[in-house]
PDB file of N, CA and C in Angstrom:
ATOM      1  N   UNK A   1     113.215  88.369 126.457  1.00  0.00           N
ATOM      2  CA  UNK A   1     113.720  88.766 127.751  1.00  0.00           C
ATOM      3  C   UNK A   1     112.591  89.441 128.516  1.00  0.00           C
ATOM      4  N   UNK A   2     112.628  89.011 129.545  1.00  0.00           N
ATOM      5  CA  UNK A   2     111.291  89.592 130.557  1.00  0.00           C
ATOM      6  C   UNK A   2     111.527  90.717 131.130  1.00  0.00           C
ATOM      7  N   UNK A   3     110.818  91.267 132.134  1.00  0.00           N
ATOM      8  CA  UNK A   3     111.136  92.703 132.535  1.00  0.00           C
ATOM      9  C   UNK A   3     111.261  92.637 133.842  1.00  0.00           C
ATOM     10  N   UNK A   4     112.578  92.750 134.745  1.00  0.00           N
ATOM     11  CA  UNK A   4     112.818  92.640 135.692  1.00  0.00           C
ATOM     12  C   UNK A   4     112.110  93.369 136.605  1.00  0.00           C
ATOM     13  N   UNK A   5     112.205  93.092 138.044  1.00  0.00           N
ATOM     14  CA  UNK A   5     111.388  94.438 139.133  1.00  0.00           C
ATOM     15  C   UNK A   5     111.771  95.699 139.103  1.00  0.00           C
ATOM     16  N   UNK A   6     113.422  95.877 138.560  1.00  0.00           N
ATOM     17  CA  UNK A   6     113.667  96.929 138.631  1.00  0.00           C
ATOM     18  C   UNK A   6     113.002  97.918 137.290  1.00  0.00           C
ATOM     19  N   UNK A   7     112.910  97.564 136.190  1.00  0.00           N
ATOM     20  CA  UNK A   7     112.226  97.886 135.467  1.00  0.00           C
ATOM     21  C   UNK A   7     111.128  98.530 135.194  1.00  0.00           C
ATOM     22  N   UNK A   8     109.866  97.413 136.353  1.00  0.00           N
ATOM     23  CA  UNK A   8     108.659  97.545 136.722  1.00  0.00           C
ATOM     24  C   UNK A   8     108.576  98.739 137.655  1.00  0.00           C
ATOM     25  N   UNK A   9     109.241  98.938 138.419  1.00  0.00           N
ATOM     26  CA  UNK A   9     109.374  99.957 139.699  1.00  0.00           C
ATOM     27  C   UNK A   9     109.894 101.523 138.798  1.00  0.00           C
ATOM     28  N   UNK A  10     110.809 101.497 138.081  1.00  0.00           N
ATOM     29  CA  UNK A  10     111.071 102.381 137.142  1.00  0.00           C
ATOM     30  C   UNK A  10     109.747 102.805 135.952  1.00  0.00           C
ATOM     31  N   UNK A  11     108.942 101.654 135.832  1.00  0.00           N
ATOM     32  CA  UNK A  11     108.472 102.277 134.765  1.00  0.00           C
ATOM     33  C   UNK A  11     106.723 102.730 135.830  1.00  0.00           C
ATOM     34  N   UNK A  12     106.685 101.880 136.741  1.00  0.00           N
ATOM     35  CA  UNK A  12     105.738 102.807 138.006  1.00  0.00           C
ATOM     36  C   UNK A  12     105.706 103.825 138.065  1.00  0.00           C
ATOM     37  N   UNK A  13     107.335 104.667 138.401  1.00  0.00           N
ATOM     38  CA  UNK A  13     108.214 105.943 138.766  1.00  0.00           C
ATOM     39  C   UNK A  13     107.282 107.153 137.254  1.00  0.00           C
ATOM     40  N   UNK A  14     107.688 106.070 136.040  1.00  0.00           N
ATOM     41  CA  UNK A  14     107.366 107.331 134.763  1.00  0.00           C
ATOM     42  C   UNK A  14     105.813 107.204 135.109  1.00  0.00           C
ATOM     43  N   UNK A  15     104.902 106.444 135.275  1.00  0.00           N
ATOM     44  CA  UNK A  15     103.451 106.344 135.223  1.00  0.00           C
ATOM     45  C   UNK A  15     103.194 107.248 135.968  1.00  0.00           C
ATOM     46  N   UNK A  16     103.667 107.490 137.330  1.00  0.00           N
ATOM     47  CA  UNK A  16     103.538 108.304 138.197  1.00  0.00           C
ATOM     48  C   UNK A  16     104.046 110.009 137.872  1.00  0.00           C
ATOM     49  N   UNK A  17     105.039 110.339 137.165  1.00  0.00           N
ATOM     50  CA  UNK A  17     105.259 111.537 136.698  1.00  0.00           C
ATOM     51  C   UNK A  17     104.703 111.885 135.897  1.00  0.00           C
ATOM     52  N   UNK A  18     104.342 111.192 135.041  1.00  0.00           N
ATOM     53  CA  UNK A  18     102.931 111.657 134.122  1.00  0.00           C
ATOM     54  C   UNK A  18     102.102 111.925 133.906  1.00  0.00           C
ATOM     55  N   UNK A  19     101.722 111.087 135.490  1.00  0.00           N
ATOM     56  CA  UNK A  19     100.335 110.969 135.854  1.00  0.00           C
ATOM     57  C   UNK A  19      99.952 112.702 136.930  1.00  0.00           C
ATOM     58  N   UNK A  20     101.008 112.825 137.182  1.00  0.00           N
ATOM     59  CA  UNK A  20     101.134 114.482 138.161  1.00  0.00           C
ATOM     60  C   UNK A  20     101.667 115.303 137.090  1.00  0.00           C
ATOM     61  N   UNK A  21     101.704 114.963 135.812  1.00  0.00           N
ATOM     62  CA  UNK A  21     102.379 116.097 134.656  1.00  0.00           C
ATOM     63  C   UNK A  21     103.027 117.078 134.950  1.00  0.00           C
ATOM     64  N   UNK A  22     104.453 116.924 135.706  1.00  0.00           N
ATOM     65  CA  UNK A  22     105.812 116.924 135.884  1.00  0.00           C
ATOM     66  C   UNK A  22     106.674 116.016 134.871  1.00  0.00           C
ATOM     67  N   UNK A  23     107.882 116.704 134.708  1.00  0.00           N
ATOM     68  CA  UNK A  23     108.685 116.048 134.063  1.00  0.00           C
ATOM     69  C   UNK A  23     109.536 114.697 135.139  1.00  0.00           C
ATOM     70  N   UNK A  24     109.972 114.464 133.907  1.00  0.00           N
ATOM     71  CA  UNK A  24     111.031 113.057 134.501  1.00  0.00           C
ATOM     72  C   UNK A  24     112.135 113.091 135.709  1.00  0.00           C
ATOM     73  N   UNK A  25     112.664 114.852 135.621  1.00  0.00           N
ATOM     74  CA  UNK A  25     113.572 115.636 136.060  1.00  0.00           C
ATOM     75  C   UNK A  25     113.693 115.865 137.349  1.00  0.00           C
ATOM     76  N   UNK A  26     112.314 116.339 137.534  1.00  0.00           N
ATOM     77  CA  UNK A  26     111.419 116.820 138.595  1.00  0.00           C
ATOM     78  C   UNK A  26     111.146 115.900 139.695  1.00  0.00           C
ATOM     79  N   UNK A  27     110.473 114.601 138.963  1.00  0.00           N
ATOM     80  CA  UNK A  27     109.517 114.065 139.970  1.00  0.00           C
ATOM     81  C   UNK A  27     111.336 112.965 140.161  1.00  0.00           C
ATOM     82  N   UNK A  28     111.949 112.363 139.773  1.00  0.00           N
ATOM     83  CA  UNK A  28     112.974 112.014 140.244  1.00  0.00           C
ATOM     84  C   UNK A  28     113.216 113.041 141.431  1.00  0.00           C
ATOM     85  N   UNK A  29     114.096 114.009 141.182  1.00  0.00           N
ATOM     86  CA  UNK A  29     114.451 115.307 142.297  1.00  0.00           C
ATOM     87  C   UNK A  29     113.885 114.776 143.455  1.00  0.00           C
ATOM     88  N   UNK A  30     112.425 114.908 143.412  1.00  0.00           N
ATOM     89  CA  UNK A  30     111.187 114.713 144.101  1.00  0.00           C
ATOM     90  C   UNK A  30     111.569 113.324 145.270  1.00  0.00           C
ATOM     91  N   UNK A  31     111.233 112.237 144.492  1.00  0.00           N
ATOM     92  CA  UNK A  31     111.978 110.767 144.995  1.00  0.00           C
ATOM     93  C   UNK A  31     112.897 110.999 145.491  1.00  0.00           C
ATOM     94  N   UNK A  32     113.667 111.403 145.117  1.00  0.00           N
ATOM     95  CA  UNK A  32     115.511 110.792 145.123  1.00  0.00           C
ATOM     96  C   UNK A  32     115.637 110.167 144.469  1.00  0.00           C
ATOM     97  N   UNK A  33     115.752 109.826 143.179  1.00  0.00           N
ATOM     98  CA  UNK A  33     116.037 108.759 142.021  1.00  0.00           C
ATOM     99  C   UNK A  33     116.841 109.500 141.380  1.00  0.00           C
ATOM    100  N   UNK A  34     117.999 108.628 141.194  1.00  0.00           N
ATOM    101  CA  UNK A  34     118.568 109.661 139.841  1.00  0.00           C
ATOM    102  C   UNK A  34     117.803 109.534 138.341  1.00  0.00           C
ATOM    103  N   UNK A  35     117.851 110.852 137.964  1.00  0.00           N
ATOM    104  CA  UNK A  35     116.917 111.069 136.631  1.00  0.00           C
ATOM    105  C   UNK A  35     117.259 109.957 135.406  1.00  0.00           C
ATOM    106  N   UNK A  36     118.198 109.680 135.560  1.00  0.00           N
ATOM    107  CA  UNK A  36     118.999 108.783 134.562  1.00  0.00           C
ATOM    108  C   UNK A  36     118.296 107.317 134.150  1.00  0.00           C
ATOM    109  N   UNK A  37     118.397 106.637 135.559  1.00  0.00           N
ATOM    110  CA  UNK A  37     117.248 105.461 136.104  1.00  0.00           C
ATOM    111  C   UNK A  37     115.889 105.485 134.910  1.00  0.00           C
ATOM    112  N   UNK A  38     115.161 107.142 135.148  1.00  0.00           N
ATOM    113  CA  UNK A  38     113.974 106.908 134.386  1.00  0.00           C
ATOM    114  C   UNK A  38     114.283 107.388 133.184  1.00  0.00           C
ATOM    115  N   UNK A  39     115.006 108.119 132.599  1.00  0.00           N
ATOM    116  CA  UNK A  39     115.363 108.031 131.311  1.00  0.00           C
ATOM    117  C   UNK A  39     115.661 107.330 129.942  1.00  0.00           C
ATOM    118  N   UNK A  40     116.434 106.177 131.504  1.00  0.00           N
ATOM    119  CA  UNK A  40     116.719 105.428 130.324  1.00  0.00           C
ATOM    120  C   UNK A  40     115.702 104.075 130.224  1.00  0.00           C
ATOM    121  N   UNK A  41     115.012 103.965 131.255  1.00  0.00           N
ATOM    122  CA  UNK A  41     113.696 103.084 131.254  1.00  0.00           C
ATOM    123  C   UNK A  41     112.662 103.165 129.954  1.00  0.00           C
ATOM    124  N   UNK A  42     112.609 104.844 130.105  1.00  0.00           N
ATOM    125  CA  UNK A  42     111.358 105.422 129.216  1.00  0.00           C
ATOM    126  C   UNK A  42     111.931 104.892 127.682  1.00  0.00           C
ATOM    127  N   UNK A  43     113.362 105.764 127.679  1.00  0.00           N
ATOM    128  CA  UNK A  43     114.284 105.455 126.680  1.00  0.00           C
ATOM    129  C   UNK A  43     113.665 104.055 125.742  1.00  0.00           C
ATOM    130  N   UNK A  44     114.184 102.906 127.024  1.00  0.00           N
ATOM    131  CA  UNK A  44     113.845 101.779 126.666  1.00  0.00           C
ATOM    132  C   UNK A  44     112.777 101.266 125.812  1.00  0.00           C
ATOM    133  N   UNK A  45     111.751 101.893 126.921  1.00  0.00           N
ATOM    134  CA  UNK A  45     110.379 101.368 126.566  1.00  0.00           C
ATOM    135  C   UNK A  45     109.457 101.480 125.366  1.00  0.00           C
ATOM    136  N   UNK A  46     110.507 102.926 124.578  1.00  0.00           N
ATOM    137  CA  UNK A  46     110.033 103.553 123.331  1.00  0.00           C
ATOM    138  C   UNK A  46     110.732 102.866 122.029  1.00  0.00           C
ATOM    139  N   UNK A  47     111.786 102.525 122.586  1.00  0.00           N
ATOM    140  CA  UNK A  47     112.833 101.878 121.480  1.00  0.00           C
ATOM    141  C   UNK A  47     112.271 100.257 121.230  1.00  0.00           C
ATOM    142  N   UNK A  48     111.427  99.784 122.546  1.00  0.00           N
ATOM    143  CA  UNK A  48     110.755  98.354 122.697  1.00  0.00           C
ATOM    144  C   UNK A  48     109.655  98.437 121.601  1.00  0.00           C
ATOM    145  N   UNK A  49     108.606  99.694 121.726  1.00  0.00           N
ATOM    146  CA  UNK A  49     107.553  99.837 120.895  1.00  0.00           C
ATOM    147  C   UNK A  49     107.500  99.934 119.617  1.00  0.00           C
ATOM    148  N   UNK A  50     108.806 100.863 119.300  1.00  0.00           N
ATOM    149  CA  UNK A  50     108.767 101.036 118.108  1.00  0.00           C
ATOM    150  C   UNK A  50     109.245  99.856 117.299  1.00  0.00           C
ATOM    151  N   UNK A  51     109.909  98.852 117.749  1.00  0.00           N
ATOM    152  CA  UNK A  51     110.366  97.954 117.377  1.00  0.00           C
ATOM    153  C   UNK A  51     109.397  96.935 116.381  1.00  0.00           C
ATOM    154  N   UNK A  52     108.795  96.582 117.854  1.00  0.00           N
ATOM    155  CA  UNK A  52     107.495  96.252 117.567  1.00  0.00           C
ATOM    156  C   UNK A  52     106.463  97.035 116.397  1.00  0.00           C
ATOM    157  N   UNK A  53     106.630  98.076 116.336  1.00  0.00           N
ATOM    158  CA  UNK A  53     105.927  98.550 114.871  1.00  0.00           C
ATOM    159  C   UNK A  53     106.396  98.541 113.748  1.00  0.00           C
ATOM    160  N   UNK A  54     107.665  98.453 113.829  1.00  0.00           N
ATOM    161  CA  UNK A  54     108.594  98.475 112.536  1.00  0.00           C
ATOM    162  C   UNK A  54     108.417  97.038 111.554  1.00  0.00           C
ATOM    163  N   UNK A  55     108.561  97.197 110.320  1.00  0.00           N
ATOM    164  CA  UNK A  55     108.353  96.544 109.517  1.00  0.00           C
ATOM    165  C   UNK A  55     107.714  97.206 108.108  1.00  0.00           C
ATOM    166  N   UNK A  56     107.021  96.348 107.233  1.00  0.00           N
ATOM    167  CA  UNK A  56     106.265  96.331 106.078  1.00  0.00           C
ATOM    168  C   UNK A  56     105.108  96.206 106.352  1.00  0.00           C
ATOM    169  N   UNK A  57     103.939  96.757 105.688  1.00  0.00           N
ATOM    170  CA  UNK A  57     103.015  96.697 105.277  1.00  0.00           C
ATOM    171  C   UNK A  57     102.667  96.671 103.696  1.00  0.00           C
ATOM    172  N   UNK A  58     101.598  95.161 103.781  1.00  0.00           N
ATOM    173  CA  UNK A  58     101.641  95.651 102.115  1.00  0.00           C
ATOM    174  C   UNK A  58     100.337  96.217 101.788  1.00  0.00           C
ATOM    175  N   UNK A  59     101.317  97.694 100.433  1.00  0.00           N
ATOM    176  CA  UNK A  59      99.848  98.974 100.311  1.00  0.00           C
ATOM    177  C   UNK A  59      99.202  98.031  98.865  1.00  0.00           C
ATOM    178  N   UNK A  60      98.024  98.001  98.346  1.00  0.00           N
ATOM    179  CA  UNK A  60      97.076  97.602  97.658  1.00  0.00           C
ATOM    180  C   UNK A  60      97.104  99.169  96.769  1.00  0.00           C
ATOM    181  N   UNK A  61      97.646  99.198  95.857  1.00  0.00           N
ATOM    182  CA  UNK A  61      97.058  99.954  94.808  1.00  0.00           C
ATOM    183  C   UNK A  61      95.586 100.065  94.146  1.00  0.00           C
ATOM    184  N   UNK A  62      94.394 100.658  94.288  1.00  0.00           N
ATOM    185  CA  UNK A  62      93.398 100.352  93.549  1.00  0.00           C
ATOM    186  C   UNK A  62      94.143 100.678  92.005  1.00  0.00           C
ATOM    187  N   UNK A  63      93.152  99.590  91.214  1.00  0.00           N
ATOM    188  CA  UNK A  63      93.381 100.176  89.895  1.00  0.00           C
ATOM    189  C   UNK A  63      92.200 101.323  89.161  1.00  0.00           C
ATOM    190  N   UNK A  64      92.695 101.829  88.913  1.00  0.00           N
ATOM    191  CA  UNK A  64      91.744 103.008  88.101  1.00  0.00           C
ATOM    192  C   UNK A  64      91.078 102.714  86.858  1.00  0.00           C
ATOM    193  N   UNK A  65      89.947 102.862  86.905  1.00  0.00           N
ATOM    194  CA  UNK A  65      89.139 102.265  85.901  1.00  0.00           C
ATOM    195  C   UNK A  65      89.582 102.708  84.414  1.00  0.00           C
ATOM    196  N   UNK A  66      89.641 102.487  83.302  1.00  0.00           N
ATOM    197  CA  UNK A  66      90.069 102.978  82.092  1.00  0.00           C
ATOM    198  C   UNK A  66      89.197 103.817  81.158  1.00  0.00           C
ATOM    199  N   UNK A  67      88.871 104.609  81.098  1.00  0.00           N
ATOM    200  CA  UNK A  67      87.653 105.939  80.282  1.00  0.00           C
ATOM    201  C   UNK A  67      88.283 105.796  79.353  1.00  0.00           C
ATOM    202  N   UNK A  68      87.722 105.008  78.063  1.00  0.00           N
ATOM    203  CA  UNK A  68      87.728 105.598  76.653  1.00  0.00           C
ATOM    204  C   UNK A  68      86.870 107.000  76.453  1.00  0.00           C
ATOM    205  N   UNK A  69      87.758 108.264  76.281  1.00  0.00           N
ATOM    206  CA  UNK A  69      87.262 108.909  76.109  1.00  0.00           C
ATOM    207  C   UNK A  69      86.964 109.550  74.874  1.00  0.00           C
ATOM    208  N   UNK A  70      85.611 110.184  74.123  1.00  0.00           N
ATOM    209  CA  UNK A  70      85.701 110.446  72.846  1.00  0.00           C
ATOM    210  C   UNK A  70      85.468 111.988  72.899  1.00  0.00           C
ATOM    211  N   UNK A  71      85.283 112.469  71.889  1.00  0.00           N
ATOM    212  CA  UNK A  71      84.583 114.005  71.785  1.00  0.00           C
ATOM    213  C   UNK A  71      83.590 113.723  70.652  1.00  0.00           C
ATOM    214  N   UNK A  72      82.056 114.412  71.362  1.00  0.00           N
ATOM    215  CA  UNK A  72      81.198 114.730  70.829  1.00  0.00           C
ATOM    216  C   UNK A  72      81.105 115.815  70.141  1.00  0.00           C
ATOM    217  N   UNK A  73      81.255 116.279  69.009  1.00  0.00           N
ATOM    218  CA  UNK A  73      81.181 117.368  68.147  1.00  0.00           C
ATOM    219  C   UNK A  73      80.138 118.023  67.704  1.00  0.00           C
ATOM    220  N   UNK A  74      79.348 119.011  68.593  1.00  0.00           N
ATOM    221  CA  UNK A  74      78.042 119.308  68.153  1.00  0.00           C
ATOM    222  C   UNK A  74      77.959 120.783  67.619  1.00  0.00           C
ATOM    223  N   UNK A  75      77.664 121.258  66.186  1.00  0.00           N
ATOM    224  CA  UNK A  75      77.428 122.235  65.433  1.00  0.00           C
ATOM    225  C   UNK A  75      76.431 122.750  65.655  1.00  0.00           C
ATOM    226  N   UNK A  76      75.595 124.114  66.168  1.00  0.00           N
ATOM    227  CA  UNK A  76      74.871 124.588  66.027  1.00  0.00           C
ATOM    228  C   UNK A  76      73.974 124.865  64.568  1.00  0.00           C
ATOM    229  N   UNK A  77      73.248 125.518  64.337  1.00  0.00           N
ATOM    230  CA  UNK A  77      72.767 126.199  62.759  1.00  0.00           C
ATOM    231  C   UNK A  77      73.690 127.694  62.794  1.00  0.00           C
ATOM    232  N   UNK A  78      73.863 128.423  63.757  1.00  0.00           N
ATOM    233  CA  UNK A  78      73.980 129.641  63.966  1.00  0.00           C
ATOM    234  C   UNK A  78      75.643 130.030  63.567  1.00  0.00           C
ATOM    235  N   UNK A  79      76.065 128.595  63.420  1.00  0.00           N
ATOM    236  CA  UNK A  79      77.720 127.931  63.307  1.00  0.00           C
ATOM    237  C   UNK A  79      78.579 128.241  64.464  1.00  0.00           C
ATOM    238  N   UNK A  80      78.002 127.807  66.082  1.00  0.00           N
ATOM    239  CA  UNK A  80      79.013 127.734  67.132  1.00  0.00           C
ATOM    240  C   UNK A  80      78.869 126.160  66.944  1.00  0.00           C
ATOM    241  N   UNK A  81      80.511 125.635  67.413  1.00  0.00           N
ATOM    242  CA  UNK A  81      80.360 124.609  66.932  1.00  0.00           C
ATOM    243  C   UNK A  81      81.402 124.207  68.944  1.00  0.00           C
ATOM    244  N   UNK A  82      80.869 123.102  69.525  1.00  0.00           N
ATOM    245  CA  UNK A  82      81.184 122.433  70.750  1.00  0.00           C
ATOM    246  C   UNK A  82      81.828 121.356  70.615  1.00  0.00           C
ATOM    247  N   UNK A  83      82.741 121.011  71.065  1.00  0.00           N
ATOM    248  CA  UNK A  83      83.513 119.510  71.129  1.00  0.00           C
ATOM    249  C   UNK A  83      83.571 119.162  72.807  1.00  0.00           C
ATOM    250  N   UNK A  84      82.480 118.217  73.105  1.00  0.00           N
ATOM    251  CA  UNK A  84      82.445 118.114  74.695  1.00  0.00           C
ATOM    252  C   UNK A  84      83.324 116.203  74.462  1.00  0.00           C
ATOM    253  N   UNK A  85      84.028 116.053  75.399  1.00  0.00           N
ATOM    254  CA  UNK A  85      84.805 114.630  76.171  1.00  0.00           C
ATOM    255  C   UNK A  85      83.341 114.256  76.567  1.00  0.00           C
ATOM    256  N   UNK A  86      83.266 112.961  76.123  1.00  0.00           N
ATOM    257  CA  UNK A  86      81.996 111.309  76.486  1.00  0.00           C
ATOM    258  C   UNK A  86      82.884 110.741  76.439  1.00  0.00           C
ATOM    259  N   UNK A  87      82.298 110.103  77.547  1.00  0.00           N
ATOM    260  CA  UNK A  87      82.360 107.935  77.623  1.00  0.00           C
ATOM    261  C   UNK A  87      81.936 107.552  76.657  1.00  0.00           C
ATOM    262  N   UNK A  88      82.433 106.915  75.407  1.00  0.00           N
ATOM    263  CA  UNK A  88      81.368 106.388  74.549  1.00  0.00           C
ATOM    264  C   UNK A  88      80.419 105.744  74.405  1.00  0.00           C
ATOM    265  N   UNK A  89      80.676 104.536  75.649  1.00  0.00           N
ATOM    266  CA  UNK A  89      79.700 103.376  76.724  1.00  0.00           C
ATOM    267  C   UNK A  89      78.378 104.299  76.288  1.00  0.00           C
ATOM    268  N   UNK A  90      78.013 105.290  76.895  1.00  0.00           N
ATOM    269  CA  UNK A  90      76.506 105.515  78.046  1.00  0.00           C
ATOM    270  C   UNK A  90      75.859 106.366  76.510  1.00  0.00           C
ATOM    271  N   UNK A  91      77.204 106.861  75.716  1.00  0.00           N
ATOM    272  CA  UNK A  91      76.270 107.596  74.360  1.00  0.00           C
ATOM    273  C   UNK A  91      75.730 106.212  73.615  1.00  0.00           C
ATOM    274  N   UNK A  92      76.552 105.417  73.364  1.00  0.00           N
ATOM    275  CA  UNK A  92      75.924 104.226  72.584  1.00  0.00           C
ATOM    276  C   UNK A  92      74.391 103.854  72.964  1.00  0.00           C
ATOM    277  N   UNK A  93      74.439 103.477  74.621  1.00  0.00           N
ATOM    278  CA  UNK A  93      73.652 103.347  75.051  1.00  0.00           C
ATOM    279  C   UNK A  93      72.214 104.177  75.005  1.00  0.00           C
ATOM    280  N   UNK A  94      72.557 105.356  74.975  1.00  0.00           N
ATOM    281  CA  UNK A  94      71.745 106.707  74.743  1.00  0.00           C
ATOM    282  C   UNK A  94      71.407 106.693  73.239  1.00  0.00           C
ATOM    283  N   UNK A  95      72.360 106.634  72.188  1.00  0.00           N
ATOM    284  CA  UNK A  95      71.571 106.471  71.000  1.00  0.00           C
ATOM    285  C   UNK A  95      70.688 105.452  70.654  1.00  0.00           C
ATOM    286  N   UNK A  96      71.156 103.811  70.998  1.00  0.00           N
ATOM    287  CA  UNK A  96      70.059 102.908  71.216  1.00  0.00           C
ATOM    288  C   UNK A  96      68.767 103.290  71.871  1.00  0.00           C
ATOM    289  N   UNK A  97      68.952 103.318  72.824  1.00  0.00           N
ATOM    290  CA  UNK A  97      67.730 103.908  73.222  1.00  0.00           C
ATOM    291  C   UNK A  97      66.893 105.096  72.822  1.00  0.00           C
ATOM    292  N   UNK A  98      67.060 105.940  72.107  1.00  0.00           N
ATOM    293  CA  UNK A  98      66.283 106.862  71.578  1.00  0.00           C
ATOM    294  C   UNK A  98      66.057 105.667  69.923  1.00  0.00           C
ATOM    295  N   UNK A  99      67.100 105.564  69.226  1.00  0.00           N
ATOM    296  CA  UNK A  99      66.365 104.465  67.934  1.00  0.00           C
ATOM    297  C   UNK A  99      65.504 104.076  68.254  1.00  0.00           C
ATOM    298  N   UNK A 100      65.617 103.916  69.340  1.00  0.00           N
ATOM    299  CA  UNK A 100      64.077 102.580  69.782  1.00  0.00           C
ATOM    300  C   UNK A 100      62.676 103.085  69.884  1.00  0.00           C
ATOM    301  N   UNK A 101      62.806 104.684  69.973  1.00  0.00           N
ATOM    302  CA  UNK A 101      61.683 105.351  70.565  1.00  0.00           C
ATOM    303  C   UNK A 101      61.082 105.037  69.264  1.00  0.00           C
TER     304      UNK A 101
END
């Protein structure tokens, strides 16, 4: 359905009260329009938009990568003894690489 003149002339009316940041109330008064006219225009025009936004969107979950996590258990001589959380990945990697030295 298209938007008649009267519509257009009404929704002029709100551009224009907005545009002098007065209310709807006011700048009708102002005219001579009854307030109603632009009320229910604006009314309209919001109930048109939102319409138009309404719906679904589809959300994409990332997936979260999976950490095998281990504990490294390291004893001092002095007997404090540490249990730190590793990736086991990058220690493997880390002990290879020192074997190698």
């Amino acid at each position: 359905m298209g938007t008649t003149d009267k519509q257009r002339l009404y929704q002029s009316h709100i551009a224009a009260a907005e545009a002098a940041g007065i209310s709807l109330a006011e700048y009708a008064r102002e005219q001579g329009i009854h307030p109603q006219c632009l009320y229910g225009e604006n009314n309209r025009q919001r109930r048109k938009a939102r319409k138009s936004l309404a719906g679904f969107v589809r959300v994409e979950q990332p997936v979260a990568p999976v950490v095998n996590s281990s504990l490294l258990q390291i004893r001092l001589p002095n007997g404090v003894s540490l249990a730190v959380p590793v990736d086991p990945v990058p220690v493997a990697q880390l002990i290879t690489t020192l074997a190698a030295l």
